[in-house]
Protein backbone atom coordinates (compact mmCIF):
# COMPACT_ATOMS: atom_id res chain seq x y z
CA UNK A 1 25.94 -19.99 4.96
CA UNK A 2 24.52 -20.10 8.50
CA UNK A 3 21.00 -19.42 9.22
CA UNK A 4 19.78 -17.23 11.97
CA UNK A 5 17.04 -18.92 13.92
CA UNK A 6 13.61 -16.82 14.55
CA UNK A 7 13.78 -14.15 16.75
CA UNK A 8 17.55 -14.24 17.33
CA UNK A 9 19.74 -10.82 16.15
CA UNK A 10 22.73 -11.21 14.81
CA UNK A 11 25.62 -8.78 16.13
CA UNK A 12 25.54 -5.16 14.35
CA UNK A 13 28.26 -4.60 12.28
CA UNK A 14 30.73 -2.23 12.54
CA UNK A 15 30.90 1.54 10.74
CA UNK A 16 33.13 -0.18 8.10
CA UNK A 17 31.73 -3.24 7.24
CA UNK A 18 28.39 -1.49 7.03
CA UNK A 19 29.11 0.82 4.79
CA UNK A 20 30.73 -1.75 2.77
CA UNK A 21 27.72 -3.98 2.78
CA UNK A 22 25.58 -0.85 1.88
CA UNK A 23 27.83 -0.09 -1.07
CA UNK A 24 27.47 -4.14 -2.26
CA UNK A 25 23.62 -4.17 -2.14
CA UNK A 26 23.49 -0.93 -3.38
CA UNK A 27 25.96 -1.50 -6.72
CA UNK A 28 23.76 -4.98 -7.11
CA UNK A 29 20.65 -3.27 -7.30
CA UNK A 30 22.02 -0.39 -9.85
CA UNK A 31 23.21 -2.95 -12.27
CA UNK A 32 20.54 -4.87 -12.43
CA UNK A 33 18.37 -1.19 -12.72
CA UNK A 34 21.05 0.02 -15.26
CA UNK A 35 20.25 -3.16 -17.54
CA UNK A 36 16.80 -1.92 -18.10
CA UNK A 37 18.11 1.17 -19.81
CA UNK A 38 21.33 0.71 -21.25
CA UNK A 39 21.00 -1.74 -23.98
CA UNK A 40 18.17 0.77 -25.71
CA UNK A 41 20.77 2.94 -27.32
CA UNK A 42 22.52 -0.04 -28.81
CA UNK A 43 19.77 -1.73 -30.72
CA UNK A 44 20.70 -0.32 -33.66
CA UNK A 45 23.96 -1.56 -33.45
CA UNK A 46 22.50 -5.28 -32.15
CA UNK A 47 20.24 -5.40 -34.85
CA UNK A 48 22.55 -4.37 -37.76
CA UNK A 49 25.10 -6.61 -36.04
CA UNK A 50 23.74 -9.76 -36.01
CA UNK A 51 21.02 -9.12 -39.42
CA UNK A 52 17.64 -9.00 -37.87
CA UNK A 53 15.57 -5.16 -38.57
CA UNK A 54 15.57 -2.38 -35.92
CA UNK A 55 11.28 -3.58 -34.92
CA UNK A 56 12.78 -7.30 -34.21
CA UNK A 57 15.51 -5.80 -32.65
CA UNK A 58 13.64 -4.09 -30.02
CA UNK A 59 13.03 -7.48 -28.39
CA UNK A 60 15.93 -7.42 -26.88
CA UNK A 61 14.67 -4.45 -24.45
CA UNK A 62 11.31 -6.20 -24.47
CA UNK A 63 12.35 -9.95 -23.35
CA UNK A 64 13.95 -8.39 -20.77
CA UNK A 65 11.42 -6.84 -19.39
CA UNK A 66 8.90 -8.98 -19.72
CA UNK A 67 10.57 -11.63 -18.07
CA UNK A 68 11.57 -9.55 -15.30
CA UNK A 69 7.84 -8.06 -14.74
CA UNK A 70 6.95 -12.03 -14.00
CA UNK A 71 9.59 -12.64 -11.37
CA UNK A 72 9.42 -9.70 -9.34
CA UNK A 73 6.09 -9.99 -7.55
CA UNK A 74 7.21 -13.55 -6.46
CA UNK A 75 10.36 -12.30 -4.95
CA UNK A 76 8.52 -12.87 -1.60
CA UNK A 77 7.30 -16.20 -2.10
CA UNK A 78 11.14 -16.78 -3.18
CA UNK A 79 12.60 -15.57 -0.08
CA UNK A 80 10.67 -18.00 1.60
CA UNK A 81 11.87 -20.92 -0.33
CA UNK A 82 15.67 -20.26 -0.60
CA UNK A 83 16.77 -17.33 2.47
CA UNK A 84 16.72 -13.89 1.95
CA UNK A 85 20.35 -13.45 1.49
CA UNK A 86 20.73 -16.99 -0.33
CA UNK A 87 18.33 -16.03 -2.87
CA UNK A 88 20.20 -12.28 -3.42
CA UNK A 89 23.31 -14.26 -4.18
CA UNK A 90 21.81 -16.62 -6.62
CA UNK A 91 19.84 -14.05 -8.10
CA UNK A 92 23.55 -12.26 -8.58
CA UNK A 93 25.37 -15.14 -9.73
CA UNK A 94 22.94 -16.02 -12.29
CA UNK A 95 22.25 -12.63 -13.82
CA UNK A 96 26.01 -12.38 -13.86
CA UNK A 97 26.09 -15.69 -15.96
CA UNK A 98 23.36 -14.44 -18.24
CA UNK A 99 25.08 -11.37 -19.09
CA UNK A 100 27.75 -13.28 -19.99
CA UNK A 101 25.57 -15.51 -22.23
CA UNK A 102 24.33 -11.88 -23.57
CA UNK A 103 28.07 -10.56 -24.47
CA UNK A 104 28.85 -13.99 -26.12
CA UNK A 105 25.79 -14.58 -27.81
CA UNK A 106 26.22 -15.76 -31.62
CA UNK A 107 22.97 -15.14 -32.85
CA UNK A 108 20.04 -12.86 -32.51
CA UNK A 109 17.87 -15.74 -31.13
CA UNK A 110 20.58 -17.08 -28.52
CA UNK A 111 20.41 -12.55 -27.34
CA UNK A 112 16.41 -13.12 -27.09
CA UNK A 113 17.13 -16.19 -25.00
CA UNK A 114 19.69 -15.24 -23.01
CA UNK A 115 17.70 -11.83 -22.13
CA UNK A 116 14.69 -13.56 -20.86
CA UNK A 117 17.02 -15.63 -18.33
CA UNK A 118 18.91 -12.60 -17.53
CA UNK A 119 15.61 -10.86 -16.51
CA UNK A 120 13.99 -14.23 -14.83
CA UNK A 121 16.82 -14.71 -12.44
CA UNK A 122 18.03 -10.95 -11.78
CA UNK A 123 14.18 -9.42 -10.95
CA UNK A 124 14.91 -10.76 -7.16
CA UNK A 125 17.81 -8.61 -7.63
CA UNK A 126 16.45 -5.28 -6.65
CA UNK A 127 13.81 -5.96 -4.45
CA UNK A 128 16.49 -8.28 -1.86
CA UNK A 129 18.87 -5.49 -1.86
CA UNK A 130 15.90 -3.06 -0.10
CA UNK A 131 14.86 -5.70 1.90
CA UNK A 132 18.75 -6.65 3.15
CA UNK A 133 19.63 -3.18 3.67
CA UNK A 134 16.60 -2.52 6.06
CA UNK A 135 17.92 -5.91 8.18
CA UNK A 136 21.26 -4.38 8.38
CA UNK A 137 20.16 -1.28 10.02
CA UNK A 138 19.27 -0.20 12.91
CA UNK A 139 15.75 1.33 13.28
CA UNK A 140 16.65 5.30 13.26
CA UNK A 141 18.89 4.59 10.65
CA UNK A 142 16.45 2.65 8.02
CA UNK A 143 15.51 6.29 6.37
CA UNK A 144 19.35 6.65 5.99
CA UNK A 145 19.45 2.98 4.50
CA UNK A 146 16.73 3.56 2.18
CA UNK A 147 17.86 7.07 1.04
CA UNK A 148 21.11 5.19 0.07
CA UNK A 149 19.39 2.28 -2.31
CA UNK A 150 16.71 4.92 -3.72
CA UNK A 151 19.91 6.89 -5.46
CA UNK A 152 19.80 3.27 -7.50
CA UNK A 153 16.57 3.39 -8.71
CA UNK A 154 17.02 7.40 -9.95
CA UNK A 155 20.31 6.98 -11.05
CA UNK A 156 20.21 3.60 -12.77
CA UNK A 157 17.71 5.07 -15.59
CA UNK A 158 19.51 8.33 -16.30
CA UNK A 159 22.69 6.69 -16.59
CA UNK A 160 21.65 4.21 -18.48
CA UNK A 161 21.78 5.49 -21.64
CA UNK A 162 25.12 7.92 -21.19
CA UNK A 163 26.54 4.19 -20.57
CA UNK A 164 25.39 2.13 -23.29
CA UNK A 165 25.67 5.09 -25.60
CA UNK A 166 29.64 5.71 -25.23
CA UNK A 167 30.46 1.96 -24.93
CA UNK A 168 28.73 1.06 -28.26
CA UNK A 169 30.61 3.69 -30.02
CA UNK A 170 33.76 3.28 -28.52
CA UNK A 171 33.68 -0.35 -28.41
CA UNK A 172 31.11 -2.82 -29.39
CA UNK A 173 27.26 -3.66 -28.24
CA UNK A 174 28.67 -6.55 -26.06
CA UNK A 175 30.41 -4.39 -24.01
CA UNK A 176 27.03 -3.20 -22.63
CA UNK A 177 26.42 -6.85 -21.31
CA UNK A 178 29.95 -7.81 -20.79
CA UNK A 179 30.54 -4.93 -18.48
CA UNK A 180 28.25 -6.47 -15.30
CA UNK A 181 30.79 -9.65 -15.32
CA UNK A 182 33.35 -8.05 -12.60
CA UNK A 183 30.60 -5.91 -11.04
CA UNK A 184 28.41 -8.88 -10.68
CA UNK A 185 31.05 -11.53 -9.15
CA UNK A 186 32.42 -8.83 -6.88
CA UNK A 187 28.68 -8.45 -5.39
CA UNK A 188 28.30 -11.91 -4.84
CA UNK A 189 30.97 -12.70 -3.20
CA UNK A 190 31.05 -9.67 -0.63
CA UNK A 191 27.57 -10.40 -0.23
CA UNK A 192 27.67 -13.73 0.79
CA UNK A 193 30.98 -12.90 2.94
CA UNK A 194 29.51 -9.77 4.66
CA UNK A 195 26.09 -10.66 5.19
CA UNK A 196 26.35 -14.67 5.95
CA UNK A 197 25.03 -14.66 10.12
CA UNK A 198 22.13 -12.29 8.29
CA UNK A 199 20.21 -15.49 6.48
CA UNK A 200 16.64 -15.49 7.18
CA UNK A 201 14.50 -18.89 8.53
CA UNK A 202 13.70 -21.10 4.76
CA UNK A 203 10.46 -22.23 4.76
CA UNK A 204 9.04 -25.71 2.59
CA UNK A 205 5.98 -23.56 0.97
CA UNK A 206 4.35 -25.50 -1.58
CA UNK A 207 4.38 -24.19 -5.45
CA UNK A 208 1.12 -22.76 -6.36
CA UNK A 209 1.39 -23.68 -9.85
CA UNK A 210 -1.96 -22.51 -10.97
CA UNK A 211 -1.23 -18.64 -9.50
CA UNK A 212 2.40 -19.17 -11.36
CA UNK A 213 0.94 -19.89 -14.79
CA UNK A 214 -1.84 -16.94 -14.49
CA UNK A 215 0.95 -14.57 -13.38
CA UNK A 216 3.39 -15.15 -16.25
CA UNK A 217 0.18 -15.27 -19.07
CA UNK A 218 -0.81 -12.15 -17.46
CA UNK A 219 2.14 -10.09 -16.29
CA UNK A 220 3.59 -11.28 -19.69
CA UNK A 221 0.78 -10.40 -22.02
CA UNK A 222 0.82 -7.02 -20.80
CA UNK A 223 4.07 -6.17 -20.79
CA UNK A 224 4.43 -7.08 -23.98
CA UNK A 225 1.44 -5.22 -25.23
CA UNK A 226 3.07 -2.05 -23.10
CA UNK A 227 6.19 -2.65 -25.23
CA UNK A 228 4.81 -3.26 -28.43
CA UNK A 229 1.87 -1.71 -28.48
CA UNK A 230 3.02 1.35 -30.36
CA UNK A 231 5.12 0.11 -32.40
CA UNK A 232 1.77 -2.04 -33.86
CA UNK A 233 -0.85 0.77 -33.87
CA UNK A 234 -2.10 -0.57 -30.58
CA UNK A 235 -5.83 -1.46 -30.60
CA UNK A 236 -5.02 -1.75 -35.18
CA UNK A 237 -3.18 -4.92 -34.28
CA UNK A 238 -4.83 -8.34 -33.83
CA UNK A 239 -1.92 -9.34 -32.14
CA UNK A 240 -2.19 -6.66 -29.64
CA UNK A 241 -6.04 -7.14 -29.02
CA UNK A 242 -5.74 -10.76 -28.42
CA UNK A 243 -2.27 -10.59 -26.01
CA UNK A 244 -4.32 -7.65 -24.08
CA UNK A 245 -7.70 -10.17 -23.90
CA UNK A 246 -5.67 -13.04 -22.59
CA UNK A 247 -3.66 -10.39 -19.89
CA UNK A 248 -7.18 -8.94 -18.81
CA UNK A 249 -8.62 -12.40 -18.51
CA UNK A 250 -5.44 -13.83 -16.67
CA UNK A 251 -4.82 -11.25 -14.40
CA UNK A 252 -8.29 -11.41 -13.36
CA UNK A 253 -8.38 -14.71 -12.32
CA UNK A 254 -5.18 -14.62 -10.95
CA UNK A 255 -6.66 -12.11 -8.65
CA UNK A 256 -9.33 -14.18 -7.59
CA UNK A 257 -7.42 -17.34 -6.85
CA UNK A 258 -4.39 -15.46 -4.90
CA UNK A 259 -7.09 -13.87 -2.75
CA UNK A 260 -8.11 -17.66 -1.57
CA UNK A 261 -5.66 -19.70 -1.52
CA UNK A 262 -3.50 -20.97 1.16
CA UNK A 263 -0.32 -20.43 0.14
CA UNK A 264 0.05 -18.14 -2.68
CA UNK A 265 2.99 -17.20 -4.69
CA UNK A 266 1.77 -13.19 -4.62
CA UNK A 267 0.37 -11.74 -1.07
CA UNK A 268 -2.24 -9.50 -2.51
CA UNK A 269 -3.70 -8.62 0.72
CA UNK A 270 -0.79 -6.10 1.36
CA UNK A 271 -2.79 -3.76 -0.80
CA UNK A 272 -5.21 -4.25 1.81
CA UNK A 273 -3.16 -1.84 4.14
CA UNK A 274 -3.86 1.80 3.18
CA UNK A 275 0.26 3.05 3.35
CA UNK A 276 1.23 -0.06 1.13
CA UNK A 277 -1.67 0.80 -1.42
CA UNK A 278 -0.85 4.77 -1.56
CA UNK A 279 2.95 4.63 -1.51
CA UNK A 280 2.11 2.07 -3.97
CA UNK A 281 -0.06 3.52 -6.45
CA UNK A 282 2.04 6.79 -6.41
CA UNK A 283 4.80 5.27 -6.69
CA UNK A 284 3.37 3.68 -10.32
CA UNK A 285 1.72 6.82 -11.75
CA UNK A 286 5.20 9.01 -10.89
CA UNK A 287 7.07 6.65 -12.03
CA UNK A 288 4.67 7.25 -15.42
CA UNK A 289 5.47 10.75 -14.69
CA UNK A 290 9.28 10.70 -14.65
CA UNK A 291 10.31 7.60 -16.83
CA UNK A 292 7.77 8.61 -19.90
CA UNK A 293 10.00 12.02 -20.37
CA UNK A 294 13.39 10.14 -19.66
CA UNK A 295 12.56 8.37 -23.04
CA UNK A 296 10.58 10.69 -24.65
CA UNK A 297 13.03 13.71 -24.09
CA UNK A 298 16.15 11.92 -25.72
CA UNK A 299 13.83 10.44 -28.48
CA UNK A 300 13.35 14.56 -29.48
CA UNK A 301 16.53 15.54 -29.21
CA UNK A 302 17.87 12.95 -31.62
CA UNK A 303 14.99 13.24 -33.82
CA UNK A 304 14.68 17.18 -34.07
CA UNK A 305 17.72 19.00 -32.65
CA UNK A 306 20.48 16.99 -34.07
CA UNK A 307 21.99 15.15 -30.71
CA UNK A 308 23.77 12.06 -30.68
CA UNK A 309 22.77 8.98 -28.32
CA UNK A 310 25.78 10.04 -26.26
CA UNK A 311 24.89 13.79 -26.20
CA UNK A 312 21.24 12.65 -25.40
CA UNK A 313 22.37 10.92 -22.57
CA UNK A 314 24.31 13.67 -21.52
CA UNK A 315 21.35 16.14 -20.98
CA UNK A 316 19.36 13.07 -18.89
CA UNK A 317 22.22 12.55 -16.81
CA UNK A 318 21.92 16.01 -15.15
CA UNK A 319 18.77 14.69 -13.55
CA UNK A 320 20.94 12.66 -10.83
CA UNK A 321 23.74 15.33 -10.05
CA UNK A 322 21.49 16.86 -7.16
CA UNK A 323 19.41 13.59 -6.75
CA UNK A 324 22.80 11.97 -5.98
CA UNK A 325 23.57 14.69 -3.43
CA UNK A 326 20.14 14.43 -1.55
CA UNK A 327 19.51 11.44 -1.42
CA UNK A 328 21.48 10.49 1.59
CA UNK A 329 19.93 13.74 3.16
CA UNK A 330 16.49 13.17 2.76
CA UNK A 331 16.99 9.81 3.97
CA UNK A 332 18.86 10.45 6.81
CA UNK A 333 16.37 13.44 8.26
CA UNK A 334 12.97 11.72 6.74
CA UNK A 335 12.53 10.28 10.64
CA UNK A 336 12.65 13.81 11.80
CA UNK A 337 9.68 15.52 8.84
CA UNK A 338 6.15 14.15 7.97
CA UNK A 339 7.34 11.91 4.58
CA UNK A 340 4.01 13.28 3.21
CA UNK A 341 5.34 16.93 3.57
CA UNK A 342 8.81 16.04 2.01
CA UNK A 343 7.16 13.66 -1.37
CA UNK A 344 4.40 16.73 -1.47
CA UNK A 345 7.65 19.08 -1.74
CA UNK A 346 9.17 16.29 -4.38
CA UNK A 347 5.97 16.30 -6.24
CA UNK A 348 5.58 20.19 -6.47
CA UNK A 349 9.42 20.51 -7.84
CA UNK A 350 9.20 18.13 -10.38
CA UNK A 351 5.61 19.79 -11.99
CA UNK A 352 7.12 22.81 -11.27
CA UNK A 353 10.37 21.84 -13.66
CA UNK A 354 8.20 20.05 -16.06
CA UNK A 355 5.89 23.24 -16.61
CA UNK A 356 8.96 25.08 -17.20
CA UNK A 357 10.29 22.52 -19.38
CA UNK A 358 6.84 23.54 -21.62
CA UNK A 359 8.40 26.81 -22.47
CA UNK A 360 11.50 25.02 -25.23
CA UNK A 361 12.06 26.60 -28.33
CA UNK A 362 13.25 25.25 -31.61
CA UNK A 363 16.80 26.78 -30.98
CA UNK A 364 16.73 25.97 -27.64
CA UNK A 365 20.41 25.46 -26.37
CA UNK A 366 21.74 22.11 -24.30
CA UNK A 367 22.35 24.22 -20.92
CA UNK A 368 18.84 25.17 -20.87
CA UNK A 369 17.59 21.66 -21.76
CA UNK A 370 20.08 19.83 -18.90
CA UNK A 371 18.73 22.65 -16.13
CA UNK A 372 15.93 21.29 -16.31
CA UNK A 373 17.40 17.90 -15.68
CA UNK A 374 19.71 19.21 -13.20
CA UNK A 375 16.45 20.93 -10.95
CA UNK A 376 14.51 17.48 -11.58
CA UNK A 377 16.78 15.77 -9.34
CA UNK A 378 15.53 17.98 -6.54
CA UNK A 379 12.40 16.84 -7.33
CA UNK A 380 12.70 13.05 -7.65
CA UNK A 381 14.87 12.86 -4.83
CA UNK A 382 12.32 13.97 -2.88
CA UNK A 383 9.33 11.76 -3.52
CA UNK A 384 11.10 8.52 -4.22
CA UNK A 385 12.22 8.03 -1.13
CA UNK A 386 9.09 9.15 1.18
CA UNK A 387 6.96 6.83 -0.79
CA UNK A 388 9.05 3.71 -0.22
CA UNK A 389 8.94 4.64 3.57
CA UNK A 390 5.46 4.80 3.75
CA UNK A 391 5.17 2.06 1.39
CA UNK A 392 7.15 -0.49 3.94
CA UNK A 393 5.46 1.17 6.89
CA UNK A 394 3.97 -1.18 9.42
CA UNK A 395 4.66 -4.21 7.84
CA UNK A 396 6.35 -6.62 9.90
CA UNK A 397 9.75 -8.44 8.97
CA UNK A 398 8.46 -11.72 7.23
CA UNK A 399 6.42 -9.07 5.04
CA UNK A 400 9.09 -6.68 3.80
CA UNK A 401 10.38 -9.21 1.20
CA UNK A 402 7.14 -9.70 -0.76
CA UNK A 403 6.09 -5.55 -0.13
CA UNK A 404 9.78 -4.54 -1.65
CA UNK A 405 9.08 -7.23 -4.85
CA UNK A 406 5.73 -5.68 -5.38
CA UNK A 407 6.64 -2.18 -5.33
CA UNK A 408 9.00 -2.42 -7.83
CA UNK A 409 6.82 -4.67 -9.64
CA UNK A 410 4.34 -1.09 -9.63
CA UNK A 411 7.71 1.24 -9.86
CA UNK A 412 8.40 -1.35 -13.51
CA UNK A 413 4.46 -1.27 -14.03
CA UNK A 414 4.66 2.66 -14.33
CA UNK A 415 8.25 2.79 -15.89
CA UNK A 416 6.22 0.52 -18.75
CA UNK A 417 3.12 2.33 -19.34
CA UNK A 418 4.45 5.85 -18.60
CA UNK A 419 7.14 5.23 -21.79
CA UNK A 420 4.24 3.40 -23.94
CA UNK A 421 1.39 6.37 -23.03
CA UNK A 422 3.92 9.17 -23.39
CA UNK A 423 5.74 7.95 -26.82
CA UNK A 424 2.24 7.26 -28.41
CA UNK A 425 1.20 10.58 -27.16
CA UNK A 426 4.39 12.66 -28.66
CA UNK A 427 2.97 10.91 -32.10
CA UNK A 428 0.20 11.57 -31.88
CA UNK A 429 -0.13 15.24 -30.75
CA UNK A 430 2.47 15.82 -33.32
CA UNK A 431 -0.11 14.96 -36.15
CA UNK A 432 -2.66 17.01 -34.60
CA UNK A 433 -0.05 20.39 -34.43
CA UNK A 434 1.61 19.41 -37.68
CA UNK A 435 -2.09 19.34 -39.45
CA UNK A 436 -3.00 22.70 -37.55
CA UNK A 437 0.16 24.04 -38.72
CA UNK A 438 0.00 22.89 -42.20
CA UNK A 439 -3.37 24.86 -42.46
CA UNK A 440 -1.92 27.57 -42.73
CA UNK A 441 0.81 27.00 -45.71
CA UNK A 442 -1.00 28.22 -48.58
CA UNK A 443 -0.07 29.55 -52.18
CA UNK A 444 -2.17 32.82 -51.06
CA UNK A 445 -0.66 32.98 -47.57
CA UNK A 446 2.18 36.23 -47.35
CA UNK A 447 4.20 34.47 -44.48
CA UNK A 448 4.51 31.22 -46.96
CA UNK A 449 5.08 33.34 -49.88
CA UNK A 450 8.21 35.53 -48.21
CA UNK A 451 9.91 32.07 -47.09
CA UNK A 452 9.73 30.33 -50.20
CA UNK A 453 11.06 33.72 -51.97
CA UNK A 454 13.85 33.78 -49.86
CA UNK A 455 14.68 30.24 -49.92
CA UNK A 456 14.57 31.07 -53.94
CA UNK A 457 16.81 34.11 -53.73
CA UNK A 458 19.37 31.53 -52.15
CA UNK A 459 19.05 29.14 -55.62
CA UNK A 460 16.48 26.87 -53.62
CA UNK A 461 13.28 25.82 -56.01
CA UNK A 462 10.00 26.12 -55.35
CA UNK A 463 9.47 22.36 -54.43
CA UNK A 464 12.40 22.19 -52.88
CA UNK A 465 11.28 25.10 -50.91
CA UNK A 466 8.34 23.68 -49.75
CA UNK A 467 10.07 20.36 -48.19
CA UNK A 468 12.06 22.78 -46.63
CA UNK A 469 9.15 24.48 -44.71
CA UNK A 470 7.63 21.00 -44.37
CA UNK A 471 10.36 20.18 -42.49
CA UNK A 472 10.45 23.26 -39.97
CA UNK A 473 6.87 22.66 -39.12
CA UNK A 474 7.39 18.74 -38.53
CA UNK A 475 10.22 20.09 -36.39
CA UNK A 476 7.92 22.06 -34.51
CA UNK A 477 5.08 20.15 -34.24
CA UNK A 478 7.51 17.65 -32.46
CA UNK A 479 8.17 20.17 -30.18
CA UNK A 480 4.51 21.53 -29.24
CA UNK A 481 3.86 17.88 -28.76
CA UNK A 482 6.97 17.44 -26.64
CA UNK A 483 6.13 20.33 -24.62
CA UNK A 484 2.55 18.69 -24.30
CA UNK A 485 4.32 15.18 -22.60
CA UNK A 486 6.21 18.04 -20.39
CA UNK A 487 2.11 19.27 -19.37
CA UNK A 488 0.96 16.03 -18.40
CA UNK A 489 3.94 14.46 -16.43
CA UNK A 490 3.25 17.80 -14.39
CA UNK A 491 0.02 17.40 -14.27
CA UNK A 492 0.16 13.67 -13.06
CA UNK A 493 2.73 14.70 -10.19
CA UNK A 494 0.50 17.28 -8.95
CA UNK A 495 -2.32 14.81 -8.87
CA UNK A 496 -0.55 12.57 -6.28
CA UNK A 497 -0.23 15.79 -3.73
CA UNK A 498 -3.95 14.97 -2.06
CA UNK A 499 -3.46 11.26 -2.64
CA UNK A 500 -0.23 10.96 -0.35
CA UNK A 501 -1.94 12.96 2.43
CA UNK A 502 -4.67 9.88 2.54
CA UNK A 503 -1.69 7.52 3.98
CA UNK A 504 -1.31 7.59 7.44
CA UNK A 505 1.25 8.03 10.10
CA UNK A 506 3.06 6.65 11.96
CA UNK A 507 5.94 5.83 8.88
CA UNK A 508 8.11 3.53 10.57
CA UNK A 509 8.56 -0.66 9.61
CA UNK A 510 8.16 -2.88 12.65
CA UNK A 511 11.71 -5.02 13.35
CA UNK A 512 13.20 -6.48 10.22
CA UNK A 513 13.74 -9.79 11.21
């Protein structure tokens, strides 16, 4: 592979081969996205599989993961080391390899194993495929670029599931690993072919081993905490105090030693520049926003209104019918509109839809659940996109590399703790409106006395009656407390409409090379 020397521009490509290239980086970026998402709906199926309970079978989402939260903030430091394009490639290859490893794995340890490689070597994935894409581009065409590669990142999620869903009941749980082999080779190898006068200057930077080991105990600590924490009773769990003690330590002085030393493997001082740290930061807490009800949505239909995984899926696919259609759009007019007006719009629609997603019933029906969906995509469309232009704006082209690894880093920060704060709240208000509820179930109260007489007039005892009504209010506690998930993710979206206005214009990145 040839290597372009500084300051030289390679010829532009043509219509076809661009638009080839965009569809390469684009389908390596959604499988690597997709893998975040697809194997949850199988665990069940992993875990029975290969003997291990459903709780140690969840570590197959949270390997992943974790070992992908490590790798992503150095994807920068990477680039430096190996190319730009060089390092896409690998990072292709190898995650391709791993998945393999995945599909073939004999044993619920080798699965653990392979995951964390799969997740080490694929987190350069995403962030090289933004970074390529705004290289291959020309400058009025970069919105266009990036509204392209941020249908990935909204489609990835929602589709996730749907996937992994139908292919474990229709074939087996390796499928869902198995099925990135072809994808994954076929990216490579256009990628390499299409994109091989586009390698960027490799630089000798030295390892800074001591920033490396305080970013994985860190990064690693908490994630797993985010994963886990849950599932443990949080703060109940020795283990999760003394993982979140070692993350807060770690992280802290992993802060303190990236901010002085020469050469370090994270460049914190990009959240010294006020777009990078708003596009940033809203990118994190809307990502809170939208990925907490992606997994807290399917969790209550499943749980309460009698859906199947694939069914599930179903209704959160809707969400990326219209953000599939605007995406392009957006991106291809966001040179010609104020990005803060269009992610204010984004923001607005997708509080709006989750305020209108607090008004569910128990017998709500599917189409009125996947309009919701459907409308969200209006709304997600329109703020992911604005905030990774103003996120990138400014920086020059040696800088996009580590900005596009740390943003998804945040974008995977909020994904993390929007799905552990929003799960532990659906528990938790559910005890609270199932206890308020219960109050009220009484041997003197009329309403409890004319349901258990007509559940006896139907041959149903009275004990039997009264797991019966125990059951209706659990079933609609879980949905007061699902509509109360619905109030906050709107809530948090229409916090971030005064914090974008703080970033400031002009939104446009300086030359890419």
């Amino acid at each position: 592979m040839s290597q372009v020397a500084a300051g030289s521009t390679p010829r532009p490509m043509s219509a076809g081969t661009l638009a080839l290239t965009t569809l390469v980086l684009g389908l390596g970026s959604f499988m690597n996205i997709l893998d975040l998402s697809i194997a949850n709906v199988s665990v069940p199926s992993i875990a029975g599989d290969l003997g291990v309970s459903y709780t140690q079978g969840t570590w197959v989402i949270t390997s992943y993961a974790v070992s992908e939260a490590i790798m992503l903030p150095m994807t920068g430091w990477l680039a430096q080391r190996f190319g730009q394009v060089r390092l896409f490639v690998m990072a292709t290859l190898l995650f391709t390899l791993a998945s393999l490893l995945c599909g073939m794995a004999p044993s619920f340890e080798a699965l653990v194993a392979a995951r964390v490689l799969q997740g080490m070597v694929g987190a350069s994935m995403i962030p090289m495929s933004q970074t390529l894409l705004t290289m291959i581009y020309p400058p009025h065409k970069r919105g266009l670029a990036l509204g392209l590669w941020s249908m990935t990142t909204i489609l990835a999620p929602v589709v996730g599931p749907l996937t992994g869903g139908w292919l474990t009941e229709n074939l087996t749980w390796h499928w869902v690993f198995l099925i990135n082999l072809p994808v994954g080779i076929t990216v490579a190898m256009l990628a390499n072919t299409l994109m091989k006068d586009y390698e960027s200057p490799r630089r000798q930077v030295p390892v800074d081993y001591i920033g490396l080991i305080l970013l994985a105990c860190g990064v690693g600590a908490m994630q797993i905490v985010l994963d886990k924490g849950n599932e443990l009773d949080w703060f109940g769990s020795g283990f999760i105090v003394v993982l979140t003690v070692i993350s807060v330590i770690a992280l802290s002085l992993f802060v303190v030693w990236e901010l002085t030393e020469v050469h370090p493997v994270v460049d914190l001082r990009l959240f010294a520049r006020r777009n990078f740290l708003v596009g940033a930061v809203c990118l994190m807490i809307g990502s809170m926003a939208f990925f907490g009800i992606v997994v807290t949505l399917p969790l209550w239909l499943q749980s309460f209104q009698g859906y199947t995984p694939f069914w599930a899926g179903k209704v959160v696919a809707f969400g990326g019918v219209l953000a599939l259609m605007m995406g392009p759009i957006v991106g291809a007019n966001i040179h010609r509109v104020d990005a803060r007006a269009i992610a204010t719009f984004g923001f607005v629609v997708a509080a709006g839809v989750s305020f209108w997603s607090t008004r569910f019933t128990p017998d709500v029906d599917f189409w009125s659940v996947a309009l919701t969906r459907l409308f969200m995509g209006i709304g997600i469309s329109c703020f992911f996109l604005p905030l990774v232009t103003i996120n990138l704006s400014g920086l020059e082209g040696r800088q996009i590399a580590s900005a596009s690894g740390l943003s998804s880093f945040m974008r995977n920060l909020g994904s993390s703790f929007g799905t552990a704060v929003m799960v532990s709240l659906w528990g938790n208000r559910a005890t609270v409106h199932q206890a308020q509820l219960v109050e009220n179930i009484t041997d003197y109260s009329l309403p409890t006395q004319q349901a258990l007489d007509r559940l006896a007039a139907l041959g149903v005892s009275h004990d039997a009656g009264l797991a019966v009504i125990n059951r209706d209010i659990q079933a609609q506690a879980y949905l007061l407390a699902t509509n109360d998930t619905m109030l906050l993710s709107g809530l948090m979206m229409l916090s971030l409409v005064l914090l974008i206005w703080w970033a400031k214009p002009p939104f446009t990145m300086k030359a890419a090379r």
